[in-house]
Protein backbone atom coordinates (compact mmCIF):
# COMPACT_ATOMS: atom_id res chain seq x y z
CA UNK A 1 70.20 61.29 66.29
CA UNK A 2 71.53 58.06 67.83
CA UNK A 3 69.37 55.42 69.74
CA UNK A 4 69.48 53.18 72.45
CA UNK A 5 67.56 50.53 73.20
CA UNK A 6 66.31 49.59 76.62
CA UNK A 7 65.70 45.76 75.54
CA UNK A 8 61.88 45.87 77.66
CA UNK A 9 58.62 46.93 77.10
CA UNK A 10 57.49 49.83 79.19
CA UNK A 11 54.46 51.13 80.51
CA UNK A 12 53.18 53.77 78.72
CA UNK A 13 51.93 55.88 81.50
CA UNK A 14 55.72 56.06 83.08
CA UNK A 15 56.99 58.13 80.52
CA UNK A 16 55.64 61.53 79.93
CA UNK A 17 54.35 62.75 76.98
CA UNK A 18 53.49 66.14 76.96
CA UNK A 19 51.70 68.16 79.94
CA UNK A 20 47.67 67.84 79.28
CA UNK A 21 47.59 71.10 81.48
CA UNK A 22 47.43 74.32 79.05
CA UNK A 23 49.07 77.19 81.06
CA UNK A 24 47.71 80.37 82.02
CA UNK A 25 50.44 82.31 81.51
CA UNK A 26 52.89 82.53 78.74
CA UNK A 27 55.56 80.23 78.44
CA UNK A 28 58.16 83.04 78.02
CA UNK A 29 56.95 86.57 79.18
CA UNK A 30 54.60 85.44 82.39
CA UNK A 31 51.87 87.18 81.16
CA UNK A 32 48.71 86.18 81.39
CA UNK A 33 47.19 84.42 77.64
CA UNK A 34 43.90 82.30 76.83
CA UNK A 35 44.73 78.88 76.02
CA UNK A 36 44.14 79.87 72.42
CA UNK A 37 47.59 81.75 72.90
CA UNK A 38 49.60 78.72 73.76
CA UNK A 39 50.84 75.45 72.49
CA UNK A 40 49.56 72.77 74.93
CA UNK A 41 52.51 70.59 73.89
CA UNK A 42 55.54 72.78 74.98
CA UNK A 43 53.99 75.44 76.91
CA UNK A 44 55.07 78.51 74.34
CA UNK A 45 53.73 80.55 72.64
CA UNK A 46 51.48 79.27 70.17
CA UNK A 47 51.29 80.57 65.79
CA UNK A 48 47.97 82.85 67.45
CA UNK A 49 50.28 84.21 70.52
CA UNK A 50 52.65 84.82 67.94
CA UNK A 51 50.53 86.24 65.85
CA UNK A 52 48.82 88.91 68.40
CA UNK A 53 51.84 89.52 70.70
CA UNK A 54 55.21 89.44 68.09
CA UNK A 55 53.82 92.08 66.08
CA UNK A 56 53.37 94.02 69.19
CA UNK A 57 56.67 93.85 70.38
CA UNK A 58 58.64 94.96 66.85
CA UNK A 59 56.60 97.64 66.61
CA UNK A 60 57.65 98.60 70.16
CA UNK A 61 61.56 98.52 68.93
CA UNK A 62 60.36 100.28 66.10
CA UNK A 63 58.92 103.37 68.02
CA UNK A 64 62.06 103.51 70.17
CA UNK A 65 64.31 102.83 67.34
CA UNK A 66 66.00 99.80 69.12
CA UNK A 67 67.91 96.62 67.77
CA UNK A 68 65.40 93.50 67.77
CA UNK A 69 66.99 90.00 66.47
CA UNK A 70 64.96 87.07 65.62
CA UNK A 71 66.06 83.41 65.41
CA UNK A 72 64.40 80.86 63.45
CA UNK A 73 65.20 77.20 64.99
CA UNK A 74 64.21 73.89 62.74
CA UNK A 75 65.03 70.44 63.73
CA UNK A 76 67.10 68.45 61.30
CA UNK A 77 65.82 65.42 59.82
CA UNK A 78 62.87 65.32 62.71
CA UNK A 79 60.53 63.52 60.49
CA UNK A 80 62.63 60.35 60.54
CA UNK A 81 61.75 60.16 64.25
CA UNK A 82 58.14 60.28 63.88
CA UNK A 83 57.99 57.87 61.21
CA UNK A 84 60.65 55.30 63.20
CA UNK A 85 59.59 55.66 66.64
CA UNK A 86 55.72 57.24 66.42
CA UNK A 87 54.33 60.88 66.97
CA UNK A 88 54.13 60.63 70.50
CA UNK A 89 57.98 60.25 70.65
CA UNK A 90 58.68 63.37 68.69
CA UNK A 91 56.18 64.96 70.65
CA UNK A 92 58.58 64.19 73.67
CA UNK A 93 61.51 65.77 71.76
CA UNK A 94 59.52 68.75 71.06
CA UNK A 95 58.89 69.33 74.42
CA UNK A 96 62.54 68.62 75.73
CA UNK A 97 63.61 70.96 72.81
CA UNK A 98 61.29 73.72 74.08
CA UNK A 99 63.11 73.25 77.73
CA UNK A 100 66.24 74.09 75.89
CA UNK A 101 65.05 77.41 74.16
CA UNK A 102 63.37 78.68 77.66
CA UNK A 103 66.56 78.25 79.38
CA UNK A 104 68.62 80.35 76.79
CA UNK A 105 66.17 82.85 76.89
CA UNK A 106 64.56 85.95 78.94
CA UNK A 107 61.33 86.53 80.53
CA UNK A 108 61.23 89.84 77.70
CA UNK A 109 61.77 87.47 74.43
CA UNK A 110 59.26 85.66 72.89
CA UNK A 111 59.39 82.05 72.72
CA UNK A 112 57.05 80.24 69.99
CA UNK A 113 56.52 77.06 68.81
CA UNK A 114 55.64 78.36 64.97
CA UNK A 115 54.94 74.73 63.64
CA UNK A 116 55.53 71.11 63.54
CA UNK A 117 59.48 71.56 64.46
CA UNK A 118 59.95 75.14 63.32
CA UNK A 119 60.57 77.58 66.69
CA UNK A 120 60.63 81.19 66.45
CA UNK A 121 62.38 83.70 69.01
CA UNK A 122 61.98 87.36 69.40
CA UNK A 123 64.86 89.26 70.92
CA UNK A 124 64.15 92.68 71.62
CA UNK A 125 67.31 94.96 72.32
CA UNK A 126 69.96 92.30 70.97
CA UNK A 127 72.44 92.74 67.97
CA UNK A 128 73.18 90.14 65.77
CA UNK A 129 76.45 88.88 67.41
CA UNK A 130 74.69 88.29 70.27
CA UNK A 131 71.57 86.92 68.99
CA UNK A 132 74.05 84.33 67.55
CA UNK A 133 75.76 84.08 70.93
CA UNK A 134 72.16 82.52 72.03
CA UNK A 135 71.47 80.65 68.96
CA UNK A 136 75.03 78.81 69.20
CA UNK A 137 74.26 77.82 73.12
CA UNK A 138 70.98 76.51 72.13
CA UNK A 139 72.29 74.33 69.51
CA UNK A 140 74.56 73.01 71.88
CA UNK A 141 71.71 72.20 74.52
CA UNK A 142 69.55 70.65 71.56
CA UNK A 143 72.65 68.54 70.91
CA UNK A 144 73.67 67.27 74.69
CA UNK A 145 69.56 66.44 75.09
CA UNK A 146 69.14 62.42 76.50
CA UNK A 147 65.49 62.13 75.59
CA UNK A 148 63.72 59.32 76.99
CA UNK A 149 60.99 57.89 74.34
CA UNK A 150 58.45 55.19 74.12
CA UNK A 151 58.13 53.31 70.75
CA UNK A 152 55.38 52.62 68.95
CA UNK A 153 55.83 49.17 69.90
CA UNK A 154 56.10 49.74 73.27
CA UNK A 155 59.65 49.73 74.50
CA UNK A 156 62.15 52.22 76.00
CA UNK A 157 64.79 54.00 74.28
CA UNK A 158 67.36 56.84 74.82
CA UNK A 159 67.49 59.41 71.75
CA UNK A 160 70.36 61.83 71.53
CA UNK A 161 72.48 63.88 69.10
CA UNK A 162 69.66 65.66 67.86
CA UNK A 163 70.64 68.74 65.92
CA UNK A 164 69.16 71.72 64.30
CA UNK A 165 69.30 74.40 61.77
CA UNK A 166 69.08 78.04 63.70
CA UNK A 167 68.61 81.41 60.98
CA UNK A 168 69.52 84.99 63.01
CA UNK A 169 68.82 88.09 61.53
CA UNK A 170 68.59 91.65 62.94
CA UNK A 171 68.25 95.14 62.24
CA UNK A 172 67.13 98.64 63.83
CA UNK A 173 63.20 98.69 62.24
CA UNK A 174 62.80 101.37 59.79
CA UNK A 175 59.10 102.89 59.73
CA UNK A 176 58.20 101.08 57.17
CA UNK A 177 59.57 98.04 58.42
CA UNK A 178 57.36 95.36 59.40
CA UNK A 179 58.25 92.18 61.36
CA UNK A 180 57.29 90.01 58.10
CA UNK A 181 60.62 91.42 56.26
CA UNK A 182 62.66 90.65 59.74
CA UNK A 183 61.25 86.97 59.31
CA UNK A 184 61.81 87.05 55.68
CA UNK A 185 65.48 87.67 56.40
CA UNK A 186 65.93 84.78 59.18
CA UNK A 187 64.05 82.33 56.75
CA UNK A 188 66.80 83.25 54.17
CA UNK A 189 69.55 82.45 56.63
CA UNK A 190 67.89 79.18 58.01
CA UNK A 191 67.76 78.04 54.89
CA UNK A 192 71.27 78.57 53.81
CA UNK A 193 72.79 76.77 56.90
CA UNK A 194 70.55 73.86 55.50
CA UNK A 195 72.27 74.05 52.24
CA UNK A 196 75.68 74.36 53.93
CA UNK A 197 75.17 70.97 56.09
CA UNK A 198 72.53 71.30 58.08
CA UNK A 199 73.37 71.43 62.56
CA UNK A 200 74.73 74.75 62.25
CA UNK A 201 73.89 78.73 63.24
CA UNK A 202 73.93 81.20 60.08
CA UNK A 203 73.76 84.80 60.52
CA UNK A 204 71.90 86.85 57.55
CA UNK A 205 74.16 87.86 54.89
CA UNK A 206 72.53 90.57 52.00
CA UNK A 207 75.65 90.09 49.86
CA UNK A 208 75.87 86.43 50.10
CA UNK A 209 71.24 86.55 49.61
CA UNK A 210 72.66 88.40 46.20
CA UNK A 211 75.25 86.34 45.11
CA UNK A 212 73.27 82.84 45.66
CA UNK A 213 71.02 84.91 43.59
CA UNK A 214 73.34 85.24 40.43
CA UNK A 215 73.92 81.76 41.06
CA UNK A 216 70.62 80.54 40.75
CA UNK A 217 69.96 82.48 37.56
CA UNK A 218 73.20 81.71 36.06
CA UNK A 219 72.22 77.72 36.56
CA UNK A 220 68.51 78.51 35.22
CA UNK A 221 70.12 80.43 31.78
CA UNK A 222 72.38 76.87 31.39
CA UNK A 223 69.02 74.76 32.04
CA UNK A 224 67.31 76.81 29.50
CA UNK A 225 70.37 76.46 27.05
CA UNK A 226 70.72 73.07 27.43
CA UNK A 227 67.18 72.49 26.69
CA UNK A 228 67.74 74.43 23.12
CA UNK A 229 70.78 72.62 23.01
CA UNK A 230 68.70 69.18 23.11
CA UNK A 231 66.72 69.31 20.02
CA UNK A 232 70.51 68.28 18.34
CA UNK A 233 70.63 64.70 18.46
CA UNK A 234 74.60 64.86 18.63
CA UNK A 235 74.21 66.42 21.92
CA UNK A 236 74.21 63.64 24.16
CA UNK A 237 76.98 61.47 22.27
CA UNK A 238 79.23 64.59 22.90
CA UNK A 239 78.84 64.58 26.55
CA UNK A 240 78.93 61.58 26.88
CA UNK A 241 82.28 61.17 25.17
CA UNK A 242 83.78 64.44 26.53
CA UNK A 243 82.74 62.86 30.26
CA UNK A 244 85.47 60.54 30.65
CA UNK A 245 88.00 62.93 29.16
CA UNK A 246 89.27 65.69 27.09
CA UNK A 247 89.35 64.73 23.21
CA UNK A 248 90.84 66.46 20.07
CA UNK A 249 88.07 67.38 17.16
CA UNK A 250 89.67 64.35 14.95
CA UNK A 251 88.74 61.98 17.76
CA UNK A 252 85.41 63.05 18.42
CA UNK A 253 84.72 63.30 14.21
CA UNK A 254 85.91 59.94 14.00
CA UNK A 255 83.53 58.59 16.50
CA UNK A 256 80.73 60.90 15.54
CA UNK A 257 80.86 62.70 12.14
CA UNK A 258 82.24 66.07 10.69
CA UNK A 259 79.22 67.92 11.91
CA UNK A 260 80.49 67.76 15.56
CA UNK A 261 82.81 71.09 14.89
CA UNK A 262 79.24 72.77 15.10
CA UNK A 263 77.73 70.91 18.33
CA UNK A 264 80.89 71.80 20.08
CA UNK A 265 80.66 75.27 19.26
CA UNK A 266 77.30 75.59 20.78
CA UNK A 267 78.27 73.89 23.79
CA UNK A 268 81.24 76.87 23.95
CA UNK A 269 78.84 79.56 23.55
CA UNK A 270 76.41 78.68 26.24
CA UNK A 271 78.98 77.66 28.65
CA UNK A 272 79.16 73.78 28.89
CA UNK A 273 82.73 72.99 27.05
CA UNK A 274 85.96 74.63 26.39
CA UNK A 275 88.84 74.26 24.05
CA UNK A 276 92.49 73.94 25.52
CA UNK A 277 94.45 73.99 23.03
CA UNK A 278 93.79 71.47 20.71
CA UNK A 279 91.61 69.54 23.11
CA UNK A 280 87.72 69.84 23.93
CA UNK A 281 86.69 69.35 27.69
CA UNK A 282 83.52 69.81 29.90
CA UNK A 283 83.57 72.99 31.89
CA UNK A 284 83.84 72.45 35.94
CA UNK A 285 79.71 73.31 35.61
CA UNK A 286 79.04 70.98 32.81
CA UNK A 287 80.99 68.09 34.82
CA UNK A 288 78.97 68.50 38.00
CA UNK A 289 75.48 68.47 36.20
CA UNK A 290 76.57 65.43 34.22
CA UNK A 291 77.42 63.74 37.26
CA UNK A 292 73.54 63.50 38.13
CA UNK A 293 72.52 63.35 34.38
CA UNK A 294 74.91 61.34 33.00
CA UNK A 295 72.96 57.79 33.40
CA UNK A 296 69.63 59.05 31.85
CA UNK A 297 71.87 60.57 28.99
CA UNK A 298 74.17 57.48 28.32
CA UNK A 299 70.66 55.23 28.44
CA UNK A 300 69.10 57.86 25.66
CA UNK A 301 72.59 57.32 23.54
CA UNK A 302 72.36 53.23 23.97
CA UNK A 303 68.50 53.42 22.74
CA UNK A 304 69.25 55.64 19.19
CA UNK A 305 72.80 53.40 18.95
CA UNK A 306 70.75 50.01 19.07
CA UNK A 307 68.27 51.26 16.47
């Protein structure tokens, strides 16, 4: 999110902050709710209004066996503008975010702020394609927002660029369905369009849940190897020499002793080198988890070289 600075200090009570008033009637459907329903800050639904009306509503899709979609919205790097600017600024963009979601939305869906900068919207009779279709226009509003702040230390500024992370999912509900499985499945996607960059809309993808799966357990069966593989004391003089380059077995028994034959060979079997012909070389997975473990390894080897 860029910045810009007014240059003067402002009075606090020109700028808004939130609206003190608590509706009487829900942000998104118009129906009437306690104030217990709603969040004070951005007029929507509140976690409790979630909690008594979403349920409510999936079970109605359920009964009629109708497509509901959810979207999960999160703010990207939000906490950076508390901690620059002060709470009552974010609270600002909260609000200004929650104009953006209402305007994308129908008086049918739900609308709720779920927590801190996590937004939750319930789209009854919508597919995925055009649940996304919504999500992609709201991260374009969130993006094109000019939100006039107060700092902490009391002067005028223009934020803008803000972006966010949006997770869609939907299905038909089974009957044993519940709407804790639907949010299970747009948490999954949210948090994959983090991993992919962040500012972005990510459908739901089973196959791709399963494969990031195998991935994870693949790179947890090399953690646990390598940690077997650590009690050798050649280890780390191996990667360390095979990180700047492919050697032949002469070079690296010169350098290390005739025992490395059998440290390399352990390294093949769980996955971290290979052998090209006559040459030994990291494996592409090997080379990107040295990358962020080569310093504390080369600092072990200096330690046991100096003694």
């Amino acid at each position: 999110m860029t910045t810009v600075r007014m240059g003067l200090p402002v009075d606090h009570g020109s700028l808004r902050l939130h609206d003190e008033s608590a509706p009487t009637r829900c942000g998104t459907c118009a129906q009437p709710v306690g104030a217990w329903a709603t969040d004070r800050l951005t007029g929507l639904l509140g976690r409790w209004g979630w909690d008594d009306q979403a349920p409510a509503m999936y079970r109605r899709a359920q009964r009629r066996w109708e497509q509901v979609a959810l979207l999960m919205i999160d703010l990207d790097r939000f906490k950076k503008i508390n901690d620059d600017y002060g709470h009552p600024a974010g609270d600002v963009v909260l609000s200004d975010v929650a104009d953006v979601l209402k305007a994308h939305t129908r008086s049918s869906d739900l609308v709720c702020r779920y927590g801190g900068d996590e937004f939750l919207v319930l789209l009854p009779r919508t597919t995925a394609g055009e649940a996304t279709v919504v999500a992609e226009r709201m991260l374009r509003g969130i993006r094109s927002l000019q939100t006039e702040i107060v700092t902490n230390d009391g002067y005028g500024m223009t934020l803008s660029g803000q972006t966010a992370s949006i997770g869609v999912a939907s299905h038909v509900p089974a009957r044993d369905d519940t709407l804790i499985d639907l949010v299970r499945d747009t948490d999954a996607a949210l948090q994959r369009a983090k991993r992919k960059g962040r500012a972005r809309v990510q459908v739901h993808d089973p196959s791709a849940c399963a494969a990031e799966r195998n991935t994870d357990a693949s790179a947890l069966h090399h953690l646990i190897a390598l940690q077997d593989l650590m009690s050798s004391e050649q280890l780390p003089h191996v990667l360390v020499a095979l990180s700047d380059g492919a050697k032949v077995l002469e070079e690296l028994a010169s350098a290390l002793g005739p025992n490395v034959q059998c440290t390399l060979e352990r390294l093949q079997d769980n996955g971290f080198v290979h052998r090209r012909a006559a040459r030994y070389e990291l494996t592409a997975a090997a080379r990107e988890w040295i990358t962020d473990v080569l310093p504390a390894v080369a600092a072990w080897t200096n330690r046991h070289q100096s003694r």
